[in-house]
Protein backbone atom coordinates (compact mmCIF):
# COMPACT_ATOMS: atom_id res chain seq x y z
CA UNK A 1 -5.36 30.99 -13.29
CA UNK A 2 -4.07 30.83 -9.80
CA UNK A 3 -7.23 31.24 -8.45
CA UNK A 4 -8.65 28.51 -10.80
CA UNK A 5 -5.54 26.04 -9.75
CA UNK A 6 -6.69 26.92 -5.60
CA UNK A 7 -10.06 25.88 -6.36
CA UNK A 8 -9.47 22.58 -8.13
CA UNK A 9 -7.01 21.93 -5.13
CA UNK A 10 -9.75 22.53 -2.70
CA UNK A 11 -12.22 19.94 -4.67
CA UNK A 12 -9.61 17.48 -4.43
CA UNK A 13 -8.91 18.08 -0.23
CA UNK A 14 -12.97 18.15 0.23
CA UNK A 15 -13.38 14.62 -1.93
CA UNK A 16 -12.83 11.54 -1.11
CA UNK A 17 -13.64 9.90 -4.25
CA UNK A 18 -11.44 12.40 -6.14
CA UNK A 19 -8.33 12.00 -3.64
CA UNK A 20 -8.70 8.14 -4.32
CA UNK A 21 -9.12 8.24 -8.51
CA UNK A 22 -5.90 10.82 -7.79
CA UNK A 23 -3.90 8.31 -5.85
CA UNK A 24 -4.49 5.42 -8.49
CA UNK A 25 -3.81 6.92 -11.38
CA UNK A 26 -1.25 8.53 -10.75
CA UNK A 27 0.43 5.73 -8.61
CA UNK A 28 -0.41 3.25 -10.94
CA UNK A 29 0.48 5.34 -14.06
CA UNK A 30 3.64 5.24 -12.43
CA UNK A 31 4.10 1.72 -11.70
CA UNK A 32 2.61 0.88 -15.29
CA UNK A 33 5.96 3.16 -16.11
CA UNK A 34 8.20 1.19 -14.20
CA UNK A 35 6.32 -1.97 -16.00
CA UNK A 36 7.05 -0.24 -19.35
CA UNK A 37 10.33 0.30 -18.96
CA UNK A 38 10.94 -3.36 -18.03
CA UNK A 39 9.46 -4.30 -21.39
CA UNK A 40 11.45 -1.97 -23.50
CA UNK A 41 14.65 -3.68 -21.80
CA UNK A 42 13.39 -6.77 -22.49
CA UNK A 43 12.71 -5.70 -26.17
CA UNK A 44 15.65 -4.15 -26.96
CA UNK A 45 17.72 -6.54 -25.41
CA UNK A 46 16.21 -9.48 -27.21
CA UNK A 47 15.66 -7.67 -30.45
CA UNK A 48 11.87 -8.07 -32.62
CA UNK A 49 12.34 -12.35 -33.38
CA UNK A 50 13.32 -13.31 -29.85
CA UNK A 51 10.96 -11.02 -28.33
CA UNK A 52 8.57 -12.04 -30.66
CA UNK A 53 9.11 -15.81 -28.42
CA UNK A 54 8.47 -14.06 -25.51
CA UNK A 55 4.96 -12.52 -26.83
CA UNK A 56 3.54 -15.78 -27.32
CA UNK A 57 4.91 -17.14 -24.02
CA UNK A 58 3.08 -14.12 -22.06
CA UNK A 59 -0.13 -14.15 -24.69
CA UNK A 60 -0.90 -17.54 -23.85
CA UNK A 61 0.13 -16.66 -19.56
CA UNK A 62 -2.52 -13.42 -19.86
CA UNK A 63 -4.82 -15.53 -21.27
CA UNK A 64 -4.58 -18.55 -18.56
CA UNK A 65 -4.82 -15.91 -15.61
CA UNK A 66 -7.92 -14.55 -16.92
CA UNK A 67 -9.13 -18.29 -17.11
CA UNK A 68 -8.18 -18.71 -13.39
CA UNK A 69 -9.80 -15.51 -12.39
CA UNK A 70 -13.44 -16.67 -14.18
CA UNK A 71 -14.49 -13.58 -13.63
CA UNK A 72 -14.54 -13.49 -9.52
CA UNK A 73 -12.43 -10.19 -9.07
CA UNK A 74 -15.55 -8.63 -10.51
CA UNK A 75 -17.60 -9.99 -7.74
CA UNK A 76 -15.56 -8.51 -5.52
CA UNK A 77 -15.70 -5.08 -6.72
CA UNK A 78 -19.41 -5.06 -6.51
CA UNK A 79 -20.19 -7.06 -3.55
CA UNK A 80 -16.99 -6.34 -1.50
CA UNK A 81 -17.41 -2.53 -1.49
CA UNK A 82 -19.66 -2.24 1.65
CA UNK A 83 -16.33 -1.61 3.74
CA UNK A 84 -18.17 -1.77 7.15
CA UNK A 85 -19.61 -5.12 7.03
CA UNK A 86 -15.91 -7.03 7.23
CA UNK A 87 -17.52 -10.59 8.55
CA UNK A 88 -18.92 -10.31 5.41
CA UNK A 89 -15.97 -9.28 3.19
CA UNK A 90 -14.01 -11.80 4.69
CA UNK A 91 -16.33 -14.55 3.86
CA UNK A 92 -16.22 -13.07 0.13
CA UNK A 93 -12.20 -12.94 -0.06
CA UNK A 94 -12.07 -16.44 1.61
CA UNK A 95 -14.81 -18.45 -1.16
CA UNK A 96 -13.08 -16.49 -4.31
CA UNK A 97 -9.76 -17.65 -2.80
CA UNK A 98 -10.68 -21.12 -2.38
CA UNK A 99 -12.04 -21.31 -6.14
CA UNK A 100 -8.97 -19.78 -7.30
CA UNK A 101 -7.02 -22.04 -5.99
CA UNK A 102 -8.67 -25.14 -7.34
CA UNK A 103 -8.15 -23.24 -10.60
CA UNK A 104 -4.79 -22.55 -10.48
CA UNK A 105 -3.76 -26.01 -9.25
CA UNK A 106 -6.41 -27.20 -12.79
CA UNK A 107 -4.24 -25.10 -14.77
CA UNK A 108 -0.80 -26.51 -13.28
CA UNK A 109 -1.84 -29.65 -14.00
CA UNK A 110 -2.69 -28.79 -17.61
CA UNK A 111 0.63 -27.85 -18.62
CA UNK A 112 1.83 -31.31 -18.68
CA UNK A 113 0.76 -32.03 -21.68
CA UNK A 114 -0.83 -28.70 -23.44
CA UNK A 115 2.71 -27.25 -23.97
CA UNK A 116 3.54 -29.61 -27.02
CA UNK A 117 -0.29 -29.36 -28.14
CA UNK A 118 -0.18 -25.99 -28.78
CA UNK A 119 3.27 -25.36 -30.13
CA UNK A 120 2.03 -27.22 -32.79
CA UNK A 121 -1.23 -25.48 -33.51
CA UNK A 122 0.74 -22.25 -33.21
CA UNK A 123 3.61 -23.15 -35.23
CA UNK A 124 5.94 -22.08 -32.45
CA UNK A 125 9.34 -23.96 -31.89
CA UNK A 126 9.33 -23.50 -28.01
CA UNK A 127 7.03 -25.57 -26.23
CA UNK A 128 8.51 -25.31 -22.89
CA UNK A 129 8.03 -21.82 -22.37
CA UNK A 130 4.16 -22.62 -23.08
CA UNK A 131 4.11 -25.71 -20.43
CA UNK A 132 6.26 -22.97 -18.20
CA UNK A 133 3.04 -20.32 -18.51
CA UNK A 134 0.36 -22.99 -17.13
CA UNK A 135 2.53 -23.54 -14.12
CA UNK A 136 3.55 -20.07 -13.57
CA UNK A 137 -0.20 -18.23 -13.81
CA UNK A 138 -0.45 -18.74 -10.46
CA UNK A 139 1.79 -15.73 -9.29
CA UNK A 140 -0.03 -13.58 -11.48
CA UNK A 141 -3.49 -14.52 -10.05
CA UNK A 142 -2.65 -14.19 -6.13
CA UNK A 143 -1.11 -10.93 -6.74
CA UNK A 144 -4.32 -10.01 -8.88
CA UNK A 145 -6.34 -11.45 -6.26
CA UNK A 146 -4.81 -9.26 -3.81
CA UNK A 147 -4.73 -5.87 -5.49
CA UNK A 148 -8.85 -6.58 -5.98
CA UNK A 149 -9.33 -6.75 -2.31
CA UNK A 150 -7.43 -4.38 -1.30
CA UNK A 151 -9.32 -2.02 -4.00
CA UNK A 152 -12.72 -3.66 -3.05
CA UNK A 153 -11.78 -2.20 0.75
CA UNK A 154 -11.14 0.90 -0.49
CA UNK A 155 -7.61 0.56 0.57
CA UNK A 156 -6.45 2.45 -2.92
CA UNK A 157 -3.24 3.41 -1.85
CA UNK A 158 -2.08 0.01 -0.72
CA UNK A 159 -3.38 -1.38 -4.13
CA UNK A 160 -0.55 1.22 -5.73
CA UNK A 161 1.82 0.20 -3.33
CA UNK A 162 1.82 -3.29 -3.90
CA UNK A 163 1.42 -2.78 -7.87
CA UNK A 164 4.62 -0.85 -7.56
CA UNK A 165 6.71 -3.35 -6.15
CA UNK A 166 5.57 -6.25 -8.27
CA UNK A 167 6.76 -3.73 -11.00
CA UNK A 168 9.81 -2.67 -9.77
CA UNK A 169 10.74 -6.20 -8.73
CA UNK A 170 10.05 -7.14 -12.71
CA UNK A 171 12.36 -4.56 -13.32
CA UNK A 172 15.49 -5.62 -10.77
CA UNK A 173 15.27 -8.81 -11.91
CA UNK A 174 15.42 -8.31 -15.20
CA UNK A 175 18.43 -5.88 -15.04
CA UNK A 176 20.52 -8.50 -12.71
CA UNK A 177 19.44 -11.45 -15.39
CA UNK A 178 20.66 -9.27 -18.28
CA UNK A 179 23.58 -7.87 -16.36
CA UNK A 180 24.43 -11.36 -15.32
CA UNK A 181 24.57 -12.53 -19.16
CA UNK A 182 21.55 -14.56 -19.01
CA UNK A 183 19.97 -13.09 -21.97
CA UNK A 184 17.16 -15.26 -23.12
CA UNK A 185 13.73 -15.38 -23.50
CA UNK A 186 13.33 -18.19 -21.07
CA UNK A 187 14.80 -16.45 -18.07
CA UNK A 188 13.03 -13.28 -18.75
CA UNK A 189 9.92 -14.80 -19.20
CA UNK A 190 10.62 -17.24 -15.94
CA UNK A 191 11.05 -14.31 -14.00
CA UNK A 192 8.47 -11.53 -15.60
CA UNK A 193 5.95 -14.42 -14.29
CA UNK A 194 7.34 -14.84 -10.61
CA UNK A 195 7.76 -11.76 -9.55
CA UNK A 196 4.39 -10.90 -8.67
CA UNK A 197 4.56 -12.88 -6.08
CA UNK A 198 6.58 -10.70 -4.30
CA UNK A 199 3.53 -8.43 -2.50
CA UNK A 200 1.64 -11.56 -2.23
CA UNK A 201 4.11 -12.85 0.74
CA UNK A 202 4.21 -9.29 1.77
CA UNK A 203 0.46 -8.80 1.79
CA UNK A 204 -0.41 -8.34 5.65
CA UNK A 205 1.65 -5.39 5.44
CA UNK A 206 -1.14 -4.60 2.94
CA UNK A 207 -4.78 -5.73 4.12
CA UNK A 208 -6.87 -4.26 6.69
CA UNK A 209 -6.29 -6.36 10.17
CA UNK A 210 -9.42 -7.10 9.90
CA UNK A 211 -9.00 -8.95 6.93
CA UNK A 212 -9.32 -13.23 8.15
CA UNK A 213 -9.12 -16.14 5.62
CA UNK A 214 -10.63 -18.99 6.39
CA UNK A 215 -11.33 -21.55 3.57
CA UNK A 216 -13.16 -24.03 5.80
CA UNK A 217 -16.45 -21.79 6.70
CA UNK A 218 -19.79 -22.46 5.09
CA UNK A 219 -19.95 -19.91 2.18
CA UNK A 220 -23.74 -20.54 1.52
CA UNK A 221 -24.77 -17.23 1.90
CA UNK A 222 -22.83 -15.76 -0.27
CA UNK A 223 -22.26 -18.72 -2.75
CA UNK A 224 -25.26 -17.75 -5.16
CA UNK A 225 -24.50 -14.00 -5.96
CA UNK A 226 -21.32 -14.55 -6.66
CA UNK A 227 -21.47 -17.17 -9.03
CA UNK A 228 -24.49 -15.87 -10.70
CA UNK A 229 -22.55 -12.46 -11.42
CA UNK A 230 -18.97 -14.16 -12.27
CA UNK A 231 -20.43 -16.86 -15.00
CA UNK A 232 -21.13 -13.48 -16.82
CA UNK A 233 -18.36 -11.67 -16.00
CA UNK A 234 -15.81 -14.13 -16.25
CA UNK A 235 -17.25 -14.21 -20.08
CA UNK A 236 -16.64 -10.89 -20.36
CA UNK A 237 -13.23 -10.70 -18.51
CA UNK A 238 -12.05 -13.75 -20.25
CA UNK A 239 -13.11 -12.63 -23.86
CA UNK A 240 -11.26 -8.81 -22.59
CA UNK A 241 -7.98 -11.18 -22.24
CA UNK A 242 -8.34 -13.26 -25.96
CA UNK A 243 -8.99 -9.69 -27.30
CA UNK A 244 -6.17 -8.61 -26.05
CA UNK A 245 -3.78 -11.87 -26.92
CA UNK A 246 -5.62 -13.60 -29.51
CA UNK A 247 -4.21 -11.46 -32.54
CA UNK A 248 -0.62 -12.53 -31.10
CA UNK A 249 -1.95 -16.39 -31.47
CA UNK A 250 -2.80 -15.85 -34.84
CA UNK A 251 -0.53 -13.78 -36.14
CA UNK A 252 2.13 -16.60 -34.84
CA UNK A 253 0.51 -18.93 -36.52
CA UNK A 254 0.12 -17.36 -40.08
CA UNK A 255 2.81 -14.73 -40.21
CA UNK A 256 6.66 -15.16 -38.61
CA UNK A 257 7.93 -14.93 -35.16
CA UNK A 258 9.75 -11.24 -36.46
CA UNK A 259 6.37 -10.04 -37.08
CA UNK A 260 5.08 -11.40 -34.11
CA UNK A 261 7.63 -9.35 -32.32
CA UNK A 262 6.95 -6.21 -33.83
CA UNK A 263 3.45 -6.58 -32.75
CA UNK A 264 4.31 -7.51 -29.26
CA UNK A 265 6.65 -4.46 -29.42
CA UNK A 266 3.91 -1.89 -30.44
CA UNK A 267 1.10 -3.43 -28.42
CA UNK A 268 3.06 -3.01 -25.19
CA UNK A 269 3.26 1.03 -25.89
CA UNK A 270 -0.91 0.92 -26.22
CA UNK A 271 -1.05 -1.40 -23.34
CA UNK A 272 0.32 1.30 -21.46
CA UNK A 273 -3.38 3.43 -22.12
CA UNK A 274 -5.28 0.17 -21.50
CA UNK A 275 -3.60 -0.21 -18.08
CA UNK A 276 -4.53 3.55 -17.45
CA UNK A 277 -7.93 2.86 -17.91
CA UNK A 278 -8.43 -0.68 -16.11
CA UNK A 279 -7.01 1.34 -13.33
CA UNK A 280 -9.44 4.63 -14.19
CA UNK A 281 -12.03 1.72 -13.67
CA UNK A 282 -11.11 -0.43 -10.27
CA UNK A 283 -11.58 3.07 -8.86
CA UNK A 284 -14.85 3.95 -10.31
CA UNK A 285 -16.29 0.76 -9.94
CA UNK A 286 -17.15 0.22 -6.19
CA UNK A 287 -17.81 3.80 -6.22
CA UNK A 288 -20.36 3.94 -8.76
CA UNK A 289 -21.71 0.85 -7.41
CA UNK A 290 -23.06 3.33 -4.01
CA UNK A 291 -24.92 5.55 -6.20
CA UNK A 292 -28.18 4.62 -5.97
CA UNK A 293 -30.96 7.80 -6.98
CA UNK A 294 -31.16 9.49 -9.96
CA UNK A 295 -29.80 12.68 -9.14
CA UNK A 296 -26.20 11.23 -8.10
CA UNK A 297 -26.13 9.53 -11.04
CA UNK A 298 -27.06 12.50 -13.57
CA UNK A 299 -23.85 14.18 -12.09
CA UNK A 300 -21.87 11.12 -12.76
CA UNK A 301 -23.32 10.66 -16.34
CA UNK A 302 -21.81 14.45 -16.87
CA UNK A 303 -18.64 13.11 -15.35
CA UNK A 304 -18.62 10.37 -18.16
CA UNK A 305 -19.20 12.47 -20.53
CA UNK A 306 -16.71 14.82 -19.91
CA UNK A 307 -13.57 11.62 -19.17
CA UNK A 308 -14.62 10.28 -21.92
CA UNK A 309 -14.56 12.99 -24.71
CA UNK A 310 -10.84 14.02 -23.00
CA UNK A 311 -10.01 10.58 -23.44
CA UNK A 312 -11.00 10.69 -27.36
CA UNK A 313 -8.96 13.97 -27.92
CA UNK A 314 -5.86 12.63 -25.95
CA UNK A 315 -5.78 10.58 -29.60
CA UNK A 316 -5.29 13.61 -31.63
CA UNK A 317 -1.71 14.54 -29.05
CA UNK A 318 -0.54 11.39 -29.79
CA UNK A 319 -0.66 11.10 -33.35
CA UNK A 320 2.76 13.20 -33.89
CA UNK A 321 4.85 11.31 -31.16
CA UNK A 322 3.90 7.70 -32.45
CA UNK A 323 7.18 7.35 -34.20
CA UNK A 324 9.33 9.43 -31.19
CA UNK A 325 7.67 6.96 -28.74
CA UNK A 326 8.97 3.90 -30.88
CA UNK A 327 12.55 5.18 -30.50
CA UNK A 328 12.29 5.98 -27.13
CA UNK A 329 10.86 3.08 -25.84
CA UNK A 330 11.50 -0.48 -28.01
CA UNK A 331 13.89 0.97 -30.38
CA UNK A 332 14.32 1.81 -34.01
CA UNK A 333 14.39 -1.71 -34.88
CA UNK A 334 10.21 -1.43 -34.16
CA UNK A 335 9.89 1.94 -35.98
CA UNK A 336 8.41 -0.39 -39.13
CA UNK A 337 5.94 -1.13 -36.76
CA UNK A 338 4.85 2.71 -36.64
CA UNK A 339 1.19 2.66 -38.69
CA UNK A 340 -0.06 -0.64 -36.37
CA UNK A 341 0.82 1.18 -33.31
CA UNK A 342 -1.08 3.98 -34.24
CA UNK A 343 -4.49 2.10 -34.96
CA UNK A 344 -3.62 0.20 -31.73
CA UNK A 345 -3.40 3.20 -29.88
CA UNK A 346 -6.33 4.37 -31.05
CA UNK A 347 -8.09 1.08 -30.18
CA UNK A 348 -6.98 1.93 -26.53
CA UNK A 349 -8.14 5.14 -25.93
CA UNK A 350 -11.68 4.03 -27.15
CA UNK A 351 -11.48 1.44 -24.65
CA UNK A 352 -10.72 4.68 -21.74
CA UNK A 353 -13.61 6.19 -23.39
CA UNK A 354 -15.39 3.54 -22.56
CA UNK A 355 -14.53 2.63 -18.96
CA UNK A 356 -16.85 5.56 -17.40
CA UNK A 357 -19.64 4.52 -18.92
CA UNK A 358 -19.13 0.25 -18.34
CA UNK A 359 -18.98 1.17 -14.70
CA UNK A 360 -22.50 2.01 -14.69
CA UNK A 361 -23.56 -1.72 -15.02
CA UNK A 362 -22.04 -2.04 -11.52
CA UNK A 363 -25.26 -0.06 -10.33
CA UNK A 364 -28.00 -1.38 -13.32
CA UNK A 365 -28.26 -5.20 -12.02
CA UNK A 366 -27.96 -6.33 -15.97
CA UNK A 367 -24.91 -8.85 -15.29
CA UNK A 368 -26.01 -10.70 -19.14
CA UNK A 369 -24.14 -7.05 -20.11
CA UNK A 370 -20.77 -8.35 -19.17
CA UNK A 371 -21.20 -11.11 -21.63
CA UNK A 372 -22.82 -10.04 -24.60
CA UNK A 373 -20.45 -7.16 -24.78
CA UNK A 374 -17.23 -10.14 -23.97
CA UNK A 375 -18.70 -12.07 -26.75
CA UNK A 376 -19.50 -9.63 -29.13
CA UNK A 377 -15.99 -8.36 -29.07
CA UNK A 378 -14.82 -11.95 -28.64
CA UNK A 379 -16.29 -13.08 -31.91
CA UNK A 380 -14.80 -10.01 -33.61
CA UNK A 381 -11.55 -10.80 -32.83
CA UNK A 382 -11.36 -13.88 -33.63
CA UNK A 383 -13.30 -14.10 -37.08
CA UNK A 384 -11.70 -10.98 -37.80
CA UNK A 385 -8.08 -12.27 -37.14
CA UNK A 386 -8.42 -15.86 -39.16
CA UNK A 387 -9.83 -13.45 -42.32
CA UNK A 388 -7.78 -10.65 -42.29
CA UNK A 389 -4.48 -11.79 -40.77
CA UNK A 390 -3.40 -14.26 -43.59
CA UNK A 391 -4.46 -11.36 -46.53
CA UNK A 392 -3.36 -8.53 -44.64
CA UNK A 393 -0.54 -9.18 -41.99
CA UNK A 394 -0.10 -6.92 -39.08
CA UNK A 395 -2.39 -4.41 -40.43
CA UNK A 396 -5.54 -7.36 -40.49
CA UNK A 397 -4.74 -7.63 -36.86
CA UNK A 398 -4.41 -4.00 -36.21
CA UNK A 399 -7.99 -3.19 -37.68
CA UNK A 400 -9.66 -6.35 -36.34
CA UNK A 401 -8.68 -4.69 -32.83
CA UNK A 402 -10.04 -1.27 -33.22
CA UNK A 403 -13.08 -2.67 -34.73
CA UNK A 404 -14.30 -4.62 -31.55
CA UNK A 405 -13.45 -1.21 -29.24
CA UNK A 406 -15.58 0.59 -31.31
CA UNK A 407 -18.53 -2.38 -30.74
CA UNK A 408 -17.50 -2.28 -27.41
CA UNK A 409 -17.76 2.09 -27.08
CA UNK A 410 -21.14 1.99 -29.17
CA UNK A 411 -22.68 -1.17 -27.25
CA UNK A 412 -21.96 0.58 -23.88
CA UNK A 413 -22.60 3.51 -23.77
CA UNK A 414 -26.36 3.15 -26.10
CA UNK A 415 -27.06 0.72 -24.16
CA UNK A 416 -26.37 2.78 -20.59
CA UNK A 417 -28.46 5.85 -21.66
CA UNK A 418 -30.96 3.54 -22.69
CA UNK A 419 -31.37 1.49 -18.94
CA UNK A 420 -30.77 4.65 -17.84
CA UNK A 421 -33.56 6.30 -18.57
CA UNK A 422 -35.47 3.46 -18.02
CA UNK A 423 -34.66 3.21 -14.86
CA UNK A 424 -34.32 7.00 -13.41
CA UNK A 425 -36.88 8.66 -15.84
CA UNK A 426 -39.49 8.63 -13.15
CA UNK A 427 -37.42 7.95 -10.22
CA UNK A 428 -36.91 10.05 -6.65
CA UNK A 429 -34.62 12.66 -6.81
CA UNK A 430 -33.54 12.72 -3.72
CA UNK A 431 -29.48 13.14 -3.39
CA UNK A 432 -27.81 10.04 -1.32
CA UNK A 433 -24.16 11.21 -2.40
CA UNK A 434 -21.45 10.38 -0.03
């Protein structure tokens, strides 16, 4: 066993990719913690109906940053990851920046009016806290923005750093508001959006000093790739955040705000896994997207395999702790919620499943992937939600969700062993690994 512990420690000194996937995950596992345990304060604090408020509010903000990132951080991953060529980097970071920016100020300017508009559609008594998300996204977005470049530059451990104290400032805040006797939805929401910008003002502490915004330079040259890859990936990442929200939406609208709550309460202990694996994937991403020849690729296709079968099982050890991890984490007033999480979880560790294999479309060139797969789940979700969700409550919403991972695990990966082998069958096997 020793011997066996010695060796894996070696693999992980002699690899770079390995040190790097170790660094994230772990670090971000971490700050996703320190996330986590902001949202069970929040939850217990506010109890399932006035938590259920704050769902909706941060539903609708998730939704609106995804909006605002149309897909660009993608771009970045894939066309960013050449960390040599920084005049050209720069010239990526600067154009995404600049359409981000006419995005957010869109969105600002939005929330003037949409905050009434859809308080009514959703039935939802609070239409400030709506208006208060379009104006707020912004935060979010920079800070997302930032943790993409820094991960595009292979600058992983910054990325986890500044993660970690957008988290930990969620959580400071929070305590002081609470502490302070400001115990509302409002404020916690107010501040659960600001905070991120914390690392954002920080973030030359972060970047390489290499790293030079300018949003005046002719981005020509680089104008075409990246918006013919992000008007399919900002499908994809865009459907990723209604799949994620739209079941709150609905269930708002149909069921009660207490239900609502207890959804929002369950969903945050399976958003835990989902952040595990978004953060499995910024690291595999630009490194996938090197491997060019076959045979570095049939040793990452065993990889796959092998993540995502542990990532099925991990399931099975979670099954008898879904009530324990109820009472730890958003209380015993959630513990009705106990069957939902468990299909929810299960939805989530499909989706890890899946990551291994989605990063191979950062190598295959088939950027329509991105959206069918978005829209596939998309429509789902949705059609799913308005049928089920009035006859079935929380458990319509439940299912609906697991149903479009398992699209989303089945689409994937058949169609990656099938490009796959179109592509590689008959090609060089000369190793290129780095």
């Amino acid at each position: 066993m020793k011997q066996k512990v010695n060796q894996l420690l070696s693999k992980v000194r002699e690899s770079k990719g390995l040190q790097q996937t170790v660094i994230s995950l772990i670090g971000n596992f971490f700050a996703t913690g320190v996330s986590a345990i902001t949202i069970i304060l929040i939850s217990r604090v506010l109890g399932p109906t006035q938590f259920g408020v704050f769902t909706v509010a941060m539903a609708v903000a998730v939704i609106l940053s995804r909006v605002a990132d149309a897909g660009l951080n993608a771009t970045l991953l894939k066309f960013a990851s050449d960390t040599s060529n920084h005049q050209k980097n720069n010239a990526l970071f600067s154009y995404t920046i600049k359409l981000k920016l006419w995005l957010t100020l869109i969105l600002a300017a939005m929330g003037m009016f949409s905050g009434s508009l859809l308080s009514r559609v959703l039935h939802f008594d609070q239409p400030h806290l709506i208006s208060l998300a379009f104006y707020l996204v912004g935060f979010t977005v920079w800070y997302e923005q930032l943790v993409t470049m820094l991960q595009a530059s292979q600058r992983f451990s910054q990325a986890v750093a500044a993660n970690l104290s957008q988290s930990l400032a969620k959580l400071i805040g929070i305590s002081i508001l609470f502490l302070i006797g400001l115990k509302s939805s409002v404020f916690a929401f107010g501040w659960y959006m600001i905070a991120p910008v914390i690392p954002v003002l920080l973030f030359r502490y972060f970047v390489s000093p290499q790293l030079k915004i300018k949003l005046n330079q002719d981005f020509s040259l680089h104008r075409q790739s990246v918006l013919k890859m992000a008007k399919h990936s900002s499908v994809a990442f865009i459907a990723a955040g209604l799949i994620e929200n739209v079941d709150v939406l609905i269930v708002q609208r149909y069921l009660t705000t207490y239900e609502t709550g207890l959804l929002g309460g369950v969903s945050r202990i399976s958003l835990m896994l989902l952040m595990i694996a978004y953060s499995l994937g910024n690291v595999l991403y630009p490194r996938v997207a090197q491997y060019k020849d076959q045979v570095n690729m049939a040793r990452y296709l065993k990889k796959a395999v092998f993540m995502s079968v542990l990532a099925l099982a991990g399931f099975l050890l979670f099954i008898p702790l879904s009530e324990l991890s109820i009472i730890l984490t958003i209380g015993p007033e959630y513990l009705a919620g106990t069957p939902i999480l468990l299909i929810l979880v299960a939805s989530s560790f499909i989706t890890l499943a899946t990551i291994p294999f989605l990063a191979l479309f950062y190598v295959f060139e088939k950027d329509w992937y991105f959206s069918v797969s978005g829209i596939g789940q998309l429509l789902i979700v949705v059609v799913g939600n308005y049928l089920l969700v009035p006859t079935m409550g929380l458990y319509g919403a439940a299912w609906t969700r697991f149903i479009s991972r398992v699209f989303f695990f089945t689409f994937t990966i058949g169609l990656a062993i099938y490009i796959y082998r179109q592509k590689y069958l008959r090609a060089p096997t000369t190793s290129t690994e780095t």
